[in-house]
N, C-alpha and C. Protein backbone atom coordinates (compact mmCIF):
# COMPACT_ATOMS: atom_id res chain seq x y z
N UNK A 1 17.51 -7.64 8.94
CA UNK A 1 16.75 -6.80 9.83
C UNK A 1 16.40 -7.65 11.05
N UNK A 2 16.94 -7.14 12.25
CA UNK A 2 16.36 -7.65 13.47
C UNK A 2 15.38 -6.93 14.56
N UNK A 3 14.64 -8.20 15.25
CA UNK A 3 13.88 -7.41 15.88
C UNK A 3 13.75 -7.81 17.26
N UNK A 4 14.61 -6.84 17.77
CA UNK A 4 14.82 -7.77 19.49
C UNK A 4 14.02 -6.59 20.55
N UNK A 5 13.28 -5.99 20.16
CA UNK A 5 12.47 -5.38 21.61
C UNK A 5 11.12 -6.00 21.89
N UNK A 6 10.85 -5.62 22.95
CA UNK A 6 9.67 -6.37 23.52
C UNK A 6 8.84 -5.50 24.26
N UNK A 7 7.54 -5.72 24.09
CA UNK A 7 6.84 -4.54 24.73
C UNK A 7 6.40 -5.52 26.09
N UNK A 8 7.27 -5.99 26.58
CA UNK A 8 7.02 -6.45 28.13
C UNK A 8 8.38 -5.67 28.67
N UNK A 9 9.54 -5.60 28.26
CA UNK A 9 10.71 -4.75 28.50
C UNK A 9 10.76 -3.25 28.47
N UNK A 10 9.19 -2.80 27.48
CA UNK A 10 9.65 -1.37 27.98
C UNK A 10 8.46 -0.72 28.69
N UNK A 11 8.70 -0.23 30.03
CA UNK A 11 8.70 0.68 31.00
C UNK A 11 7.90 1.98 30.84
N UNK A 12 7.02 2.23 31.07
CA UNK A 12 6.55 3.26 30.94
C UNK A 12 6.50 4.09 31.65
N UNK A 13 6.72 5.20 31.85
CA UNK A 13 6.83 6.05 33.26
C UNK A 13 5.46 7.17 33.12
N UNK A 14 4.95 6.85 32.28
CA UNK A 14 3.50 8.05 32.49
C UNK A 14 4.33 8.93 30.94
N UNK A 15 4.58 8.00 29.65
CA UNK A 15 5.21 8.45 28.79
C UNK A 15 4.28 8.07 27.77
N UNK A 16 3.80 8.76 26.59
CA UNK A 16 3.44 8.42 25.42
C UNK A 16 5.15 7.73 24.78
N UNK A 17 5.12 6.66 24.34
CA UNK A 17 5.71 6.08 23.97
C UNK A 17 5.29 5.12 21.97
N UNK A 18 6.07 5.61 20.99
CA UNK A 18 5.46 4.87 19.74
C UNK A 18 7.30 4.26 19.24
N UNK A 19 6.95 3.09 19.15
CA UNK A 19 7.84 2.21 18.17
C UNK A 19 7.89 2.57 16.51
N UNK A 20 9.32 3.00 16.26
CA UNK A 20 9.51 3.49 14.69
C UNK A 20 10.11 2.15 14.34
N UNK A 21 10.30 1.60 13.19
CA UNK A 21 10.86 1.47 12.09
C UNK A 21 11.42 2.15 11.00
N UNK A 22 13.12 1.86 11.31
CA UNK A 22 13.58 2.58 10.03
C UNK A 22 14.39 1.75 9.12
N UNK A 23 15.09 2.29 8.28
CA UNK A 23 15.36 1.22 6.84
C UNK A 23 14.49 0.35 6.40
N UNK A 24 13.80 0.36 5.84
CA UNK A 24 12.33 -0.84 5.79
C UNK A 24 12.60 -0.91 4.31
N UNK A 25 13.54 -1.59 3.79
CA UNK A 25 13.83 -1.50 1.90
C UNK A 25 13.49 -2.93 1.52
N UNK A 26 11.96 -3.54 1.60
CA UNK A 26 11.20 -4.69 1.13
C UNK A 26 10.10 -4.52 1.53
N UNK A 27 9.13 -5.40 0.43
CA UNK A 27 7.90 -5.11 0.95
C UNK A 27 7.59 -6.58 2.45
N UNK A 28 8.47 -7.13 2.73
CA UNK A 28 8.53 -8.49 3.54
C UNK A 28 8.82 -7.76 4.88
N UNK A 29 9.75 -6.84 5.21
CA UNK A 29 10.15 -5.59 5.82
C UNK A 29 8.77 -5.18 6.69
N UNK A 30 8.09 -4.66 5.94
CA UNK A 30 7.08 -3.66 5.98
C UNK A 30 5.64 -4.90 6.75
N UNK A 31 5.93 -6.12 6.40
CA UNK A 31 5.00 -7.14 7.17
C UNK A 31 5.27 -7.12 8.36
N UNK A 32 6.68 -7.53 8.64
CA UNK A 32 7.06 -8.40 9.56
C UNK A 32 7.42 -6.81 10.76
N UNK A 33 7.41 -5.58 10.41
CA UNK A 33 7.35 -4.44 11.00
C UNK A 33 6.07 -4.20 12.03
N UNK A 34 5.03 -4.06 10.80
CA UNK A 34 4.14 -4.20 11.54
C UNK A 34 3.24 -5.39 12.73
N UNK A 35 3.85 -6.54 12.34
CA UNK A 35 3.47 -7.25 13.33
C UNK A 35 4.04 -7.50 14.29
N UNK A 36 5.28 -6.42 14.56
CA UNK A 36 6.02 -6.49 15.39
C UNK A 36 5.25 -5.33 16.45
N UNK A 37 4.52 -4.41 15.84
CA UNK A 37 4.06 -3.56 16.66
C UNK A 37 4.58 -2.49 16.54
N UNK A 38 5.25 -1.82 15.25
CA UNK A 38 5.89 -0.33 14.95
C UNK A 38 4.55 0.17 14.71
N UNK A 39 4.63 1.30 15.07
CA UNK A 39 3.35 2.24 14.99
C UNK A 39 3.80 3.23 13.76
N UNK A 40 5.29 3.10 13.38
CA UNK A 40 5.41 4.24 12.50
C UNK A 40 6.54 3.26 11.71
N UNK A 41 6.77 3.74 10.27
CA UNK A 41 8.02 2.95 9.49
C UNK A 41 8.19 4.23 8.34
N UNK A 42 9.59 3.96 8.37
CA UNK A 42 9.74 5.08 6.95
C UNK A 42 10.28 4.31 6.05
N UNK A 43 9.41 3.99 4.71
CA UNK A 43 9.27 3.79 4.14
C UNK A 43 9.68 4.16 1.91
N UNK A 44 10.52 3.77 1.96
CA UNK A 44 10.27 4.88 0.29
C UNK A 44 9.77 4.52 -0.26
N UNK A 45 9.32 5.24 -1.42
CA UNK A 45 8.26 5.41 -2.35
C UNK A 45 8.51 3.80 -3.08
N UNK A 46 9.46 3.39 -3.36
CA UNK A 46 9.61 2.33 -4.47
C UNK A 46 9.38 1.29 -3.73
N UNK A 47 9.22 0.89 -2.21
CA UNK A 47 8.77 -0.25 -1.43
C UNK A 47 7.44 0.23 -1.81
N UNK A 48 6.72 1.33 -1.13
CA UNK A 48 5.75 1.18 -1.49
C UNK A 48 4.83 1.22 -2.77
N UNK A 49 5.68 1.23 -3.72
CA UNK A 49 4.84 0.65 -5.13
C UNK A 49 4.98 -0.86 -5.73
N UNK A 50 6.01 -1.27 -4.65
CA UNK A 50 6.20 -2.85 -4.81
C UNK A 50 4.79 -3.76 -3.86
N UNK A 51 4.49 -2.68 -2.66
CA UNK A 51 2.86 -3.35 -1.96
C UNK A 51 1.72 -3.13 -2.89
N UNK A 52 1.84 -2.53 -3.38
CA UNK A 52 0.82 -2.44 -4.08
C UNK A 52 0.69 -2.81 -5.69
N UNK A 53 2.12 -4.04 -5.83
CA UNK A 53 1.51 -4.79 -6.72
C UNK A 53 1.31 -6.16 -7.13
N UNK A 54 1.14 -7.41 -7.10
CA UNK A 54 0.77 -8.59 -7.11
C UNK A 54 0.71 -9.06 -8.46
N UNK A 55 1.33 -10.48 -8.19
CA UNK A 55 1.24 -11.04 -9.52
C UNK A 55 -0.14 -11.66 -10.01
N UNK A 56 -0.98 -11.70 -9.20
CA UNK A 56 -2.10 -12.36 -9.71
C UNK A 56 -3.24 -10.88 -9.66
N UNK A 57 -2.74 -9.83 -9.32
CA UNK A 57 -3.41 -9.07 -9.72
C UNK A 57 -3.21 -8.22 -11.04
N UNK A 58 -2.09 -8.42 -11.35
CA UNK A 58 -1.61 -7.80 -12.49
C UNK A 58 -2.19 -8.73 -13.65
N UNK A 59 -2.17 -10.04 -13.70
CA UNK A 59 -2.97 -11.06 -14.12
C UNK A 59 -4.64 -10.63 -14.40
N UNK A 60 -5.29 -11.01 -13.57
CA UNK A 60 -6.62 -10.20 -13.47
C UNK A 60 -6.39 -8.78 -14.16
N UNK A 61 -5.97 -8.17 -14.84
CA UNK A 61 -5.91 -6.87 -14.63
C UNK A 61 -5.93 -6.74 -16.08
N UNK A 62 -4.74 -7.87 -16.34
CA UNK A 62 -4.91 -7.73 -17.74
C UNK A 62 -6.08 -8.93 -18.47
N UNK A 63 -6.50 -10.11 -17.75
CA UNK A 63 -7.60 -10.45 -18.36
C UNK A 63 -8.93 -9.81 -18.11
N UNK A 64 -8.92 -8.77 -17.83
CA UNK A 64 -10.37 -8.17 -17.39
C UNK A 64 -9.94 -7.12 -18.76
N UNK A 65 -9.07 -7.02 -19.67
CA UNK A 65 -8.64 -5.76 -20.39
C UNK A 65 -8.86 -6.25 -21.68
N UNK A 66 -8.49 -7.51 -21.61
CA UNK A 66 -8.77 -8.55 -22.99
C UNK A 66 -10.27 -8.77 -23.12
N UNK A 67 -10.61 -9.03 -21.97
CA UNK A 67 -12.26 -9.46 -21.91
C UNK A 67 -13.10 -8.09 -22.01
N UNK A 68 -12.52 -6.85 -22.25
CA UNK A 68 -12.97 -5.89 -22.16
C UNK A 68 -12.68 -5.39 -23.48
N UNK A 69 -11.89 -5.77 -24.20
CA UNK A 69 -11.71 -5.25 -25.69
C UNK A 69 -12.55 -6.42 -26.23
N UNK A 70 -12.86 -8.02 -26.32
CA UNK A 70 -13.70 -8.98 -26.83
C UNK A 70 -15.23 -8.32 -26.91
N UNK A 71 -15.66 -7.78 -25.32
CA UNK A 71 -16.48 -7.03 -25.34
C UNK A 71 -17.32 -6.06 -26.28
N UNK A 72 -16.40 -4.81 -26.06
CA UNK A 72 -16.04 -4.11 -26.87
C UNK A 72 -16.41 -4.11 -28.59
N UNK A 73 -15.70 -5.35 -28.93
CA UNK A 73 -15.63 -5.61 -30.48
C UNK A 73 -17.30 -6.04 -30.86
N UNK A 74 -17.88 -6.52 -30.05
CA UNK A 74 -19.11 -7.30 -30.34
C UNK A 74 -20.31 -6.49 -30.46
């Protein structure tokens, strides 16, 4: 994925103007999109269930589940 526009190159003539992103198939994609300045990205569903999950949250997730059945038992 490349990203060669520049918002000093584009011209405005008295235009609402918004930067898309399309093919965005990573969640690394979807960073480096937005800090490029896309105002819009299309996105599928399976990138976006890959942002929203983390290995150290999945971690936490399940020791808060263990510590919650120890709980539990007592």
């Amino acid at each position: 994925m490349y990203f060669t526009f520049s918002y000093s190159k584009i011209v405005n003539f008295s235009f609402s103007e918004q930067i898309i992103a399309v093919s965005v198939r990573h969640p690394n994609h979807v960073t480096r999109v937005a800090m490029a300045g896309a105002h819009i990205a299309t996105i599928p569903y399976s990138v976006i269930e890959q942002l929203v999950k983390h290995p150290l949250t999945e971690q936490g997730i399940e020791k808060f589940a263990t510590d919650w059945e120890k709980a539990v038992k007592n």
